[in-house]
PDB file of N, CA and C in Angstrom:
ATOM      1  N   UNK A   1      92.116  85.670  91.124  1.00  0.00           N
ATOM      2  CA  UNK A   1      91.721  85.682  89.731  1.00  0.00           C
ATOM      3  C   UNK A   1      90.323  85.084  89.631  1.00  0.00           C
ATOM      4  N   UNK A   2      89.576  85.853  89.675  1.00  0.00           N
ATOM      5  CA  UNK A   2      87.973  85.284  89.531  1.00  0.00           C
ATOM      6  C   UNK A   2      88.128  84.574  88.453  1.00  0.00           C
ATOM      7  N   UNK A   3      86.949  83.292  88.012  1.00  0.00           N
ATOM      8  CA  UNK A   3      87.102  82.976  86.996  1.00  0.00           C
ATOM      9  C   UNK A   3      85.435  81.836  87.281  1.00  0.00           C
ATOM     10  N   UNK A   4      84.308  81.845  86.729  1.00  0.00           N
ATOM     11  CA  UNK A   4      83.021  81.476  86.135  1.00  0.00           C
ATOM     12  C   UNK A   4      82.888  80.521  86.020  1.00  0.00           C
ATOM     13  N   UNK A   5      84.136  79.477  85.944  1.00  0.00           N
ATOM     14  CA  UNK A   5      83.565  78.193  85.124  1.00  0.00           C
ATOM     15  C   UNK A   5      84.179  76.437  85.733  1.00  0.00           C
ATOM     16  N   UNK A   6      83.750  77.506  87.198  1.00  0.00           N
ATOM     17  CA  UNK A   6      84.143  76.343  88.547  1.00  0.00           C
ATOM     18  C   UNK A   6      82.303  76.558  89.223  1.00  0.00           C
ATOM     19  N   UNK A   7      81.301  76.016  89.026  1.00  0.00           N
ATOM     20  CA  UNK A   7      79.668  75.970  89.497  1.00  0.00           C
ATOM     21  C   UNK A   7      79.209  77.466  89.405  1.00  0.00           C
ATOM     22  N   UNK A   8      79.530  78.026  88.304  1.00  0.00           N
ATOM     23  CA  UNK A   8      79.279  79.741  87.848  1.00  0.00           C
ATOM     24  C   UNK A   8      79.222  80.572  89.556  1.00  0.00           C
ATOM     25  N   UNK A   9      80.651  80.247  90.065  1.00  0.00           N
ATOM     26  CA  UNK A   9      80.738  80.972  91.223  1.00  0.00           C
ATOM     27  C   UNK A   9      81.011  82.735  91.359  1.00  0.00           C
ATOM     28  N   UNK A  10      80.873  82.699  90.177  1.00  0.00           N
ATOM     29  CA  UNK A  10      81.633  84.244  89.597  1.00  0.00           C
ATOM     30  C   UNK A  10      81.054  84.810  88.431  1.00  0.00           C
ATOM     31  N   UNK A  11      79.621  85.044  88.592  1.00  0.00           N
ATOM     32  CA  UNK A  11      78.891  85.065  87.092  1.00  0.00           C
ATOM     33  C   UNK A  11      79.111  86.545  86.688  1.00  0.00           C
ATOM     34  N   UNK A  12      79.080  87.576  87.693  1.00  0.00           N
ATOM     35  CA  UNK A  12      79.101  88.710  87.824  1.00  0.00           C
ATOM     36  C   UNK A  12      80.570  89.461  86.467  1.00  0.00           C
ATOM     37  N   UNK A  13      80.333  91.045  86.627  1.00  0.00           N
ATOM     38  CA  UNK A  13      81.215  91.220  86.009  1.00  0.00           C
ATOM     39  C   UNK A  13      83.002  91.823  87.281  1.00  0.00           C
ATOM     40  N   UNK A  14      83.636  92.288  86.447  1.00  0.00           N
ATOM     41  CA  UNK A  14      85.176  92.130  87.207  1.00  0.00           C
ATOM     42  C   UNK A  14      84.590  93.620  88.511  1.00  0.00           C
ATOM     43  N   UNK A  15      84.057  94.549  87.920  1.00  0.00           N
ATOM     44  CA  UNK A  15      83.394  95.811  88.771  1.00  0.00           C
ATOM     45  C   UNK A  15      82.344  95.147  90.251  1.00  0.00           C
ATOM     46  N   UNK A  16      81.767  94.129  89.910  1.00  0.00           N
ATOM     47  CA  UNK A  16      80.950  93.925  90.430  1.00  0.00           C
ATOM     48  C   UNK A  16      80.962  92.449  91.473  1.00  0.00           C
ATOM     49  N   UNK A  17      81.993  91.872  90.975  1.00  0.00           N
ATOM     50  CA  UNK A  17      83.022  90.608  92.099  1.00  0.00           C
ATOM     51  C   UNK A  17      83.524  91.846  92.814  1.00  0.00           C
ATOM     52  N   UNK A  18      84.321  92.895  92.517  1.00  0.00           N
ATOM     53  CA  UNK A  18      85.235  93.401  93.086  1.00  0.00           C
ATOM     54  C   UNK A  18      84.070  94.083  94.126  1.00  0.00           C
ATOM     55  N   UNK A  19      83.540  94.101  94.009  1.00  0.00           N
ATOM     56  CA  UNK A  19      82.287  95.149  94.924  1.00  0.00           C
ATOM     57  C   UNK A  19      81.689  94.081  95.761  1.00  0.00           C
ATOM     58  N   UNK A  20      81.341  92.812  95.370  1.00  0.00           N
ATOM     59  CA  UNK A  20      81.275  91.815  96.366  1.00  0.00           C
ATOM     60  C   UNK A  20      82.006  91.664  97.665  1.00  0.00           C
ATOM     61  N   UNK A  21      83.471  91.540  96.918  1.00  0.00           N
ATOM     62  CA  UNK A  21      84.342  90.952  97.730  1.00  0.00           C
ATOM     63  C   UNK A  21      84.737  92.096  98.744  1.00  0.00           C
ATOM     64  N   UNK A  22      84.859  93.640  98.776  1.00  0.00           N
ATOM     65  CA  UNK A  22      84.855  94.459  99.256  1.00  0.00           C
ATOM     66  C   UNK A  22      84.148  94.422 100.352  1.00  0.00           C
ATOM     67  N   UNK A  23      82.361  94.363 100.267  1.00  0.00           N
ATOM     68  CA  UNK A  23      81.444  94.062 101.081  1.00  0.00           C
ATOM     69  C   UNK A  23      81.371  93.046 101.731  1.00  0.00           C
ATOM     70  N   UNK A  24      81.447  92.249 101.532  1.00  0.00           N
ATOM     71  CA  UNK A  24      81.134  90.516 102.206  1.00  0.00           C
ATOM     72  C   UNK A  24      82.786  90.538 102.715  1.00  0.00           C
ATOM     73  N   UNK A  25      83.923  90.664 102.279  1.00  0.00           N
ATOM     74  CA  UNK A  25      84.902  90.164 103.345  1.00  0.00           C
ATOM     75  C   UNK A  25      86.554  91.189 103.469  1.00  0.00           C
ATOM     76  N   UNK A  26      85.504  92.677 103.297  1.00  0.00           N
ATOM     77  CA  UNK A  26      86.524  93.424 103.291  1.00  0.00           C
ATOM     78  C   UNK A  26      87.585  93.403 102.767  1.00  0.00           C
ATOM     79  N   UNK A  27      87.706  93.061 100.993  1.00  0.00           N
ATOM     80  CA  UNK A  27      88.785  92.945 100.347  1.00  0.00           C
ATOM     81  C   UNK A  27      89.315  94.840  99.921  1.00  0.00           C
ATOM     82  N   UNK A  28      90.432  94.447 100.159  1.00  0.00           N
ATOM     83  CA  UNK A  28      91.108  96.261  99.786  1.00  0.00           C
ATOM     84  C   UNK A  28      91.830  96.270  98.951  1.00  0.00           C
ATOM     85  N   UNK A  29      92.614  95.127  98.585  1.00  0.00           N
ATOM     86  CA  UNK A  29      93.929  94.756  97.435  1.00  0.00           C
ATOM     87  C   UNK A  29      93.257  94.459  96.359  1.00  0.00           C
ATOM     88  N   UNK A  30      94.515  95.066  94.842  1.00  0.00           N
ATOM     89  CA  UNK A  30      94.026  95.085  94.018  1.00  0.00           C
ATOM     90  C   UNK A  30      93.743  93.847  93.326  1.00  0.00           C
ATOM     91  N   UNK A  31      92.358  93.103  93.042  1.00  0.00           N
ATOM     92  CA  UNK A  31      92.043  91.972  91.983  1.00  0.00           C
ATOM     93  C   UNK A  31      92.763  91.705  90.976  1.00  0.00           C
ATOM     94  N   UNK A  32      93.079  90.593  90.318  1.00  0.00           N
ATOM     95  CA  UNK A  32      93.505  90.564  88.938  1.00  0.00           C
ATOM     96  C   UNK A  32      91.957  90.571  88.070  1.00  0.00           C
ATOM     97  N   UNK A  33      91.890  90.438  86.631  1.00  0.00           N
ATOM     98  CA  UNK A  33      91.177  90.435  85.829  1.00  0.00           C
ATOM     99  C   UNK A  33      90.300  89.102  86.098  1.00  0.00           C
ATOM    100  N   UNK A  34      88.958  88.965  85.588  1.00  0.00           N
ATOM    101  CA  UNK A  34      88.417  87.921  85.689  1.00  0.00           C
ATOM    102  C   UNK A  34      88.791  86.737  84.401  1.00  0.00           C
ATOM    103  N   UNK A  35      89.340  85.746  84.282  1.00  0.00           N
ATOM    104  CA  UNK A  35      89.750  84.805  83.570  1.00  0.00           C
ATOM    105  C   UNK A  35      89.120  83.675  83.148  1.00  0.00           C
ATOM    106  N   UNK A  36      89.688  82.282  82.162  1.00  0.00           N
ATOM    107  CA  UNK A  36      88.985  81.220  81.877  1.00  0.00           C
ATOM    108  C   UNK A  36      90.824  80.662  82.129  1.00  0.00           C
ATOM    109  N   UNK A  37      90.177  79.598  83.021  1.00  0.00           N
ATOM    110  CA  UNK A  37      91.657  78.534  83.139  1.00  0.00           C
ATOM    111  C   UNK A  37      91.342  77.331  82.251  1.00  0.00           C
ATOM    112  N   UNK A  38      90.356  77.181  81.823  1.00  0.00           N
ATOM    113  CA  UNK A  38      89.947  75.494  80.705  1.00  0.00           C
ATOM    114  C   UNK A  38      89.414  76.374  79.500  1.00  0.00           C
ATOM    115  N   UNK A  39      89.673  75.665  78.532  1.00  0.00           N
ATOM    116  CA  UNK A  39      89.062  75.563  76.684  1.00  0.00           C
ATOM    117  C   UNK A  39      90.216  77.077  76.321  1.00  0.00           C
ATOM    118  N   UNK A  40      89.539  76.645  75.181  1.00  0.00           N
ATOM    119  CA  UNK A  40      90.160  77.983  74.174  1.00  0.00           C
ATOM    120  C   UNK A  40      90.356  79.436  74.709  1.00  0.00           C
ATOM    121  N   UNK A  41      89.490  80.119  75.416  1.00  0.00           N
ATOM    122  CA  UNK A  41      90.279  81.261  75.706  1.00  0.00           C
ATOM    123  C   UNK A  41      91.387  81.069  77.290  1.00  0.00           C
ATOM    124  N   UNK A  42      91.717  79.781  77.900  1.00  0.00           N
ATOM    125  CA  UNK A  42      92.457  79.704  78.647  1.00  0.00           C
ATOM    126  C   UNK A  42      93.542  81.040  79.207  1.00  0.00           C
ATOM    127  N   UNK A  43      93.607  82.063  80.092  1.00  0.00           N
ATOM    128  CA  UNK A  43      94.735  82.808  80.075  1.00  0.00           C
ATOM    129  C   UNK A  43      96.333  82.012  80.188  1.00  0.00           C
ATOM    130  N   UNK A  44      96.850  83.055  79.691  1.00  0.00           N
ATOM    131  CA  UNK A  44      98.448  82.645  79.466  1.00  0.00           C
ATOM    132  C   UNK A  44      99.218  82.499  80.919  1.00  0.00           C
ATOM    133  N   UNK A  45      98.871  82.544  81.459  1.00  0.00           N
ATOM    134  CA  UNK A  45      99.330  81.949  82.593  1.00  0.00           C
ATOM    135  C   UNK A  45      98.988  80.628  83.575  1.00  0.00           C
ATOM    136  N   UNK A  46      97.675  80.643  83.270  1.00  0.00           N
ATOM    137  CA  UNK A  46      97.367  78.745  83.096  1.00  0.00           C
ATOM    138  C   UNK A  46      97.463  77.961  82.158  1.00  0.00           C
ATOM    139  N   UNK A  47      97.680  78.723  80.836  1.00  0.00           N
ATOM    140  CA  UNK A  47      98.016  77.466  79.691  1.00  0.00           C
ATOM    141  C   UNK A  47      99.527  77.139  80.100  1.00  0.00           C
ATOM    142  N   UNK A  48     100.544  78.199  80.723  1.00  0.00           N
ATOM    143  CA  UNK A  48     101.714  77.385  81.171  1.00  0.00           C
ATOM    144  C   UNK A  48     101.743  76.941  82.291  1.00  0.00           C
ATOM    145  N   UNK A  49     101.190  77.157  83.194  1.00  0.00           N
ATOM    146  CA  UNK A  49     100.976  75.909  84.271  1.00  0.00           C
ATOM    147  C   UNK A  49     100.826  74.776  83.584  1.00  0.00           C
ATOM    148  N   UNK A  50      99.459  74.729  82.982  1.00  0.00           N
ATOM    149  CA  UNK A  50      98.935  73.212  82.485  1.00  0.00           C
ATOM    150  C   UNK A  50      99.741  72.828  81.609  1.00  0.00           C
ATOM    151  N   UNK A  51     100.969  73.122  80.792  1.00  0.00           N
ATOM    152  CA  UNK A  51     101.999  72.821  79.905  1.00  0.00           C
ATOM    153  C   UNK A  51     103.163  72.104  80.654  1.00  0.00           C
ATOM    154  N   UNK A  52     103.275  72.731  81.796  1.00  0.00           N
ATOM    155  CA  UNK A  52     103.716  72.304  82.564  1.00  0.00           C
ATOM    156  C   UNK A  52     104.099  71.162  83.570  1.00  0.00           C
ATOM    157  N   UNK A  53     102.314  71.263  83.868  1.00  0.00           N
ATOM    158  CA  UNK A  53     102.036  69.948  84.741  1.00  0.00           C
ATOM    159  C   UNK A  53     100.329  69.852  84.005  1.00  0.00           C
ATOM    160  N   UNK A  54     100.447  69.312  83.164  1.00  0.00           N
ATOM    161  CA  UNK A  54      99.143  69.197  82.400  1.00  0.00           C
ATOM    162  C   UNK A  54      97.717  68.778  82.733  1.00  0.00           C
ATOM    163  N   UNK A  55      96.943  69.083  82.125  1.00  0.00           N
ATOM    164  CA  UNK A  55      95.318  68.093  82.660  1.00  0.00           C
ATOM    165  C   UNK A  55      94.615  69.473  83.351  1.00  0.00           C
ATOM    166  N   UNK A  56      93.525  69.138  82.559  1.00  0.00           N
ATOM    167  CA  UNK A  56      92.515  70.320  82.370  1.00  0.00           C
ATOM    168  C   UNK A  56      92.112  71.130  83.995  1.00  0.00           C
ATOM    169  N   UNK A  57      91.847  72.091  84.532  1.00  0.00           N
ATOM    170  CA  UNK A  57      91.698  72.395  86.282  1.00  0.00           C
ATOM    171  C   UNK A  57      90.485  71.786  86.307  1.00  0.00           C
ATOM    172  N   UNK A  58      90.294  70.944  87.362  1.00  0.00           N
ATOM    173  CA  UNK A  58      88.962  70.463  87.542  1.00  0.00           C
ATOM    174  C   UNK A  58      87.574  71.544  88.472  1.00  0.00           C
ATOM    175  N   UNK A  59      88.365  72.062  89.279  1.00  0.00           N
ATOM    176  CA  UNK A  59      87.672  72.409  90.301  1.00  0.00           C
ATOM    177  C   UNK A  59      88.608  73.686  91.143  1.00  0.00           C
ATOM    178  N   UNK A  60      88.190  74.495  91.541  1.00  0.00           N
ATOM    179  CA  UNK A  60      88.871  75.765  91.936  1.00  0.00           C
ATOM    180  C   UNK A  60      90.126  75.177  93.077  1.00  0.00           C
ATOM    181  N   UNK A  61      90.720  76.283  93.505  1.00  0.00           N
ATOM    182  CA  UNK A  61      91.599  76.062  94.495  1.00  0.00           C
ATOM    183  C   UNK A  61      92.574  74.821  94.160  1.00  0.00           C
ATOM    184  N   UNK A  62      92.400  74.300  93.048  1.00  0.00           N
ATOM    185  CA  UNK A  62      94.036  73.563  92.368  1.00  0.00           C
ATOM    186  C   UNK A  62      95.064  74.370  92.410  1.00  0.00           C
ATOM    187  N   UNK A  63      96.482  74.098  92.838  1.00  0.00           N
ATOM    188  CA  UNK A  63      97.182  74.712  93.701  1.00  0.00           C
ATOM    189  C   UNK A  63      98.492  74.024  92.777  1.00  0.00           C
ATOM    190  N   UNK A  64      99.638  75.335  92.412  1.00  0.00           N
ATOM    191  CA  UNK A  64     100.926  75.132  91.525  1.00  0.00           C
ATOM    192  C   UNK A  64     101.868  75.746  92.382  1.00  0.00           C
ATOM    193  N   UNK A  65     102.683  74.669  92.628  1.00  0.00           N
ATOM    194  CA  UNK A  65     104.587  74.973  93.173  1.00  0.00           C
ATOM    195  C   UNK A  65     104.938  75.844  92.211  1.00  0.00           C
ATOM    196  N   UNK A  66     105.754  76.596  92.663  1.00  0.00           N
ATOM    197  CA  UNK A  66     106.271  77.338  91.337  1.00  0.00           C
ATOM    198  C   UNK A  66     108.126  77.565  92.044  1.00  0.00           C
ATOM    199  N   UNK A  67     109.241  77.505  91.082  1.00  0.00           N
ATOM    200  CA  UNK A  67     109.971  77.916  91.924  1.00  0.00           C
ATOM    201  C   UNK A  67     110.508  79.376  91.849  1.00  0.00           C
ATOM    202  N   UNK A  68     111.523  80.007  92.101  1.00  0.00           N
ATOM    203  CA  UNK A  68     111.927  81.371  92.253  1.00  0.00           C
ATOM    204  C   UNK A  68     112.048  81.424  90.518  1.00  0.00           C
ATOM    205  N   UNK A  69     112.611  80.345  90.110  1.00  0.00           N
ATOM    206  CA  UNK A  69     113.061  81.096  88.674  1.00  0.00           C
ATOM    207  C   UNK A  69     112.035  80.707  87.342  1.00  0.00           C
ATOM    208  N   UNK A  70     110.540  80.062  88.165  1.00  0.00           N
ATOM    209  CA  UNK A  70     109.172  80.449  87.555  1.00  0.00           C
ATOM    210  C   UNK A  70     109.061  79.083  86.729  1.00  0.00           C
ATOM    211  N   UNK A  71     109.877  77.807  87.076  1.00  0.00           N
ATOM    212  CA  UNK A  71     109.366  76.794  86.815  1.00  0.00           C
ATOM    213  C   UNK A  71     108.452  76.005  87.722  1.00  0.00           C
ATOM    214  N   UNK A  72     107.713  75.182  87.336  1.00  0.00           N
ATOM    215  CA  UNK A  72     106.505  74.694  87.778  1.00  0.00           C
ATOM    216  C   UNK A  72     106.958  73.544  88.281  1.00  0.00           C
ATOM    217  N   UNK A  73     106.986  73.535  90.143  1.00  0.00           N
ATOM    218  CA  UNK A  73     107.496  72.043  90.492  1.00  0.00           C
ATOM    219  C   UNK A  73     106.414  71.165  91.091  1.00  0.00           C
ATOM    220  N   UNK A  74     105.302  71.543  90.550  1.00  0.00           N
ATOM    221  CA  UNK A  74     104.385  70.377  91.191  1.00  0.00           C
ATOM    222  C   UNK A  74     102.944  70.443  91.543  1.00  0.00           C
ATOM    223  N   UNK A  75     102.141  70.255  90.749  1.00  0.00           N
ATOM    224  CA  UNK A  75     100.522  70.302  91.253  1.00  0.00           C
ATOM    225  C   UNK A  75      99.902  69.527  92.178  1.00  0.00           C
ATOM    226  N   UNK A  76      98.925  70.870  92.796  1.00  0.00           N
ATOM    227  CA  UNK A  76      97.768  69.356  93.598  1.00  0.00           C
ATOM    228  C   UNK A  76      96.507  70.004  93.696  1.00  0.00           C
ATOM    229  N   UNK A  77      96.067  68.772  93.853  1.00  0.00           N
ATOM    230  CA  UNK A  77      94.654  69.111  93.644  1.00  0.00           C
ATOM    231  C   UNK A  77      93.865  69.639  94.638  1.00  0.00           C
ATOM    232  N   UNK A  78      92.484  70.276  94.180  1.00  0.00           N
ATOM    233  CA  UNK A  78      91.967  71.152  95.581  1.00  0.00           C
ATOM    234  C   UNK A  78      91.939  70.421  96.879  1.00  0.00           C
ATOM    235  N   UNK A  79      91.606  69.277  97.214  1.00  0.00           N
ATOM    236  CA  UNK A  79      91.917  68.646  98.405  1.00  0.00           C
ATOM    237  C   UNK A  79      93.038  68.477  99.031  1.00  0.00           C
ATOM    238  N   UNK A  80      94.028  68.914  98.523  1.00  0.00           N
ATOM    239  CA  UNK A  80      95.057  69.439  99.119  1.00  0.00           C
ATOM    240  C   UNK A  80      95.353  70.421 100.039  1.00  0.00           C
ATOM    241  N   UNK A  81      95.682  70.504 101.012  1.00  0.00           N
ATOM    242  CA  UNK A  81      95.687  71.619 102.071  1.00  0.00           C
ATOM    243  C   UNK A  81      97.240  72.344 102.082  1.00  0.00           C
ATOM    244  N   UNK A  82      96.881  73.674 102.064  1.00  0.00           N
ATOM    245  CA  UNK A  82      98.285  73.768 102.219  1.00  0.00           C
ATOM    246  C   UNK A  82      99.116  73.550 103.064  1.00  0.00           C
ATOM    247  N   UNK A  83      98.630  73.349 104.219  1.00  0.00           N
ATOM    248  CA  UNK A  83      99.538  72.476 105.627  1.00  0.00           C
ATOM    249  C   UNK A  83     100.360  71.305 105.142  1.00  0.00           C
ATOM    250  N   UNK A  84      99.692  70.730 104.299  1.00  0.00           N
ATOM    251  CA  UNK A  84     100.087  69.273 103.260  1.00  0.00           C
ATOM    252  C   UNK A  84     101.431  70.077 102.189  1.00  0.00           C
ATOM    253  N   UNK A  85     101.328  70.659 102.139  1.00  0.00           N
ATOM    254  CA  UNK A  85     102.105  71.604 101.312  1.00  0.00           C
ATOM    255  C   UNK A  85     103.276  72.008 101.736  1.00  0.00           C
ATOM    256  N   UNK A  86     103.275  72.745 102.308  1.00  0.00           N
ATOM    257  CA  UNK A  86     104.540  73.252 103.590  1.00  0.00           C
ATOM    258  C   UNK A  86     105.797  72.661 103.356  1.00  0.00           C
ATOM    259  N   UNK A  87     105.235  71.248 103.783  1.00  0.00           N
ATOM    260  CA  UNK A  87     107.252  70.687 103.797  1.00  0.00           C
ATOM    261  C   UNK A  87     107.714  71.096 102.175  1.00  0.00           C
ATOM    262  N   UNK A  88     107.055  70.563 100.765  1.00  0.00           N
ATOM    263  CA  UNK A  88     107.535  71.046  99.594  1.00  0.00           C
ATOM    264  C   UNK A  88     108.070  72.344  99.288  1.00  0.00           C
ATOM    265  N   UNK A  89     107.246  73.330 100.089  1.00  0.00           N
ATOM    266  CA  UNK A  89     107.144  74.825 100.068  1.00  0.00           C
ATOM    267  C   UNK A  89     108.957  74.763 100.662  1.00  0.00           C
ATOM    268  N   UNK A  90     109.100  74.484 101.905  1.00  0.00           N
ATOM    269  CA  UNK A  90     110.261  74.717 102.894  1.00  0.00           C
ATOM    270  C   UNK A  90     110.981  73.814 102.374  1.00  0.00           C
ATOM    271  N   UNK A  91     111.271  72.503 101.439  1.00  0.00           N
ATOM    272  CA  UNK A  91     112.395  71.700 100.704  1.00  0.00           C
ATOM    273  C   UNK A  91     113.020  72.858  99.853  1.00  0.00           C
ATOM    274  N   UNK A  92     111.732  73.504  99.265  1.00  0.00           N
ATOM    275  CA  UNK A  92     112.213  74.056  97.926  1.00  0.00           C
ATOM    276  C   UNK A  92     112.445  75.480  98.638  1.00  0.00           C
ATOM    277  N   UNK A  93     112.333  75.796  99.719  1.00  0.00           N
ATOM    278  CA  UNK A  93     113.444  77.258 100.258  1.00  0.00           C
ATOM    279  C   UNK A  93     114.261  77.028 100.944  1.00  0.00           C
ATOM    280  N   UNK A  94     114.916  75.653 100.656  1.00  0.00           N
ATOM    281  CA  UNK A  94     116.028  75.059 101.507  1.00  0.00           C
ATOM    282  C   UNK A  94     116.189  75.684 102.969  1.00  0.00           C
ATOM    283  N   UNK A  95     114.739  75.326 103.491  1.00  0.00           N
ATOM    284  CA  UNK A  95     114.354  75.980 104.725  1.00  0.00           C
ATOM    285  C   UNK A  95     114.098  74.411 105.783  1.00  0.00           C
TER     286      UNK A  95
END
């Protein structure tokens, strides 16, 4: 989900990320829309994250547990690795 308003990493339009990302790292799968995760036009799918587990995204690559039946078990922040992640990932697939 591209989204502009993490150091205007994404100033471009949704035609023209998608044409980036194609070129520079051989993307083939389909993009979602380009979005705002902070202020008023927030999409509806980060205003329920952040309803969720609240507090504005600071910085890209903030990262949401989610479980099978689409509740939100747990944020972290971009310095989080997902290796750091894993065991939560495998608690919560009773794996």
């Amino acid at each position: 989900m591209p989204c502009n308003q993490f150091g205007a990493q994404e100033p471009g339009t949704e035609a023209e990320i998608q044409e980036f990302v194609r070129t520079k790292y051989d993307v083939s799968f389909p993009m979602f829309a380009k979005i705002e995760v902070n202020g008023p036009a927030t999409c509806e799918l980060y205003q329920y994250l952040k309803e969720s587990k609240p507090g504005d995204i600071a910085w890209n690559f903030t990262k949401f547990l989610v479980d099978g039946d689409g509740n939100v078990v747990e944020r972290f922040e971009p310095k989080v690795t997902p290796e750091e992640i894993e065991p939560k990932i495998r608690e919560l697939l009773g794996a």
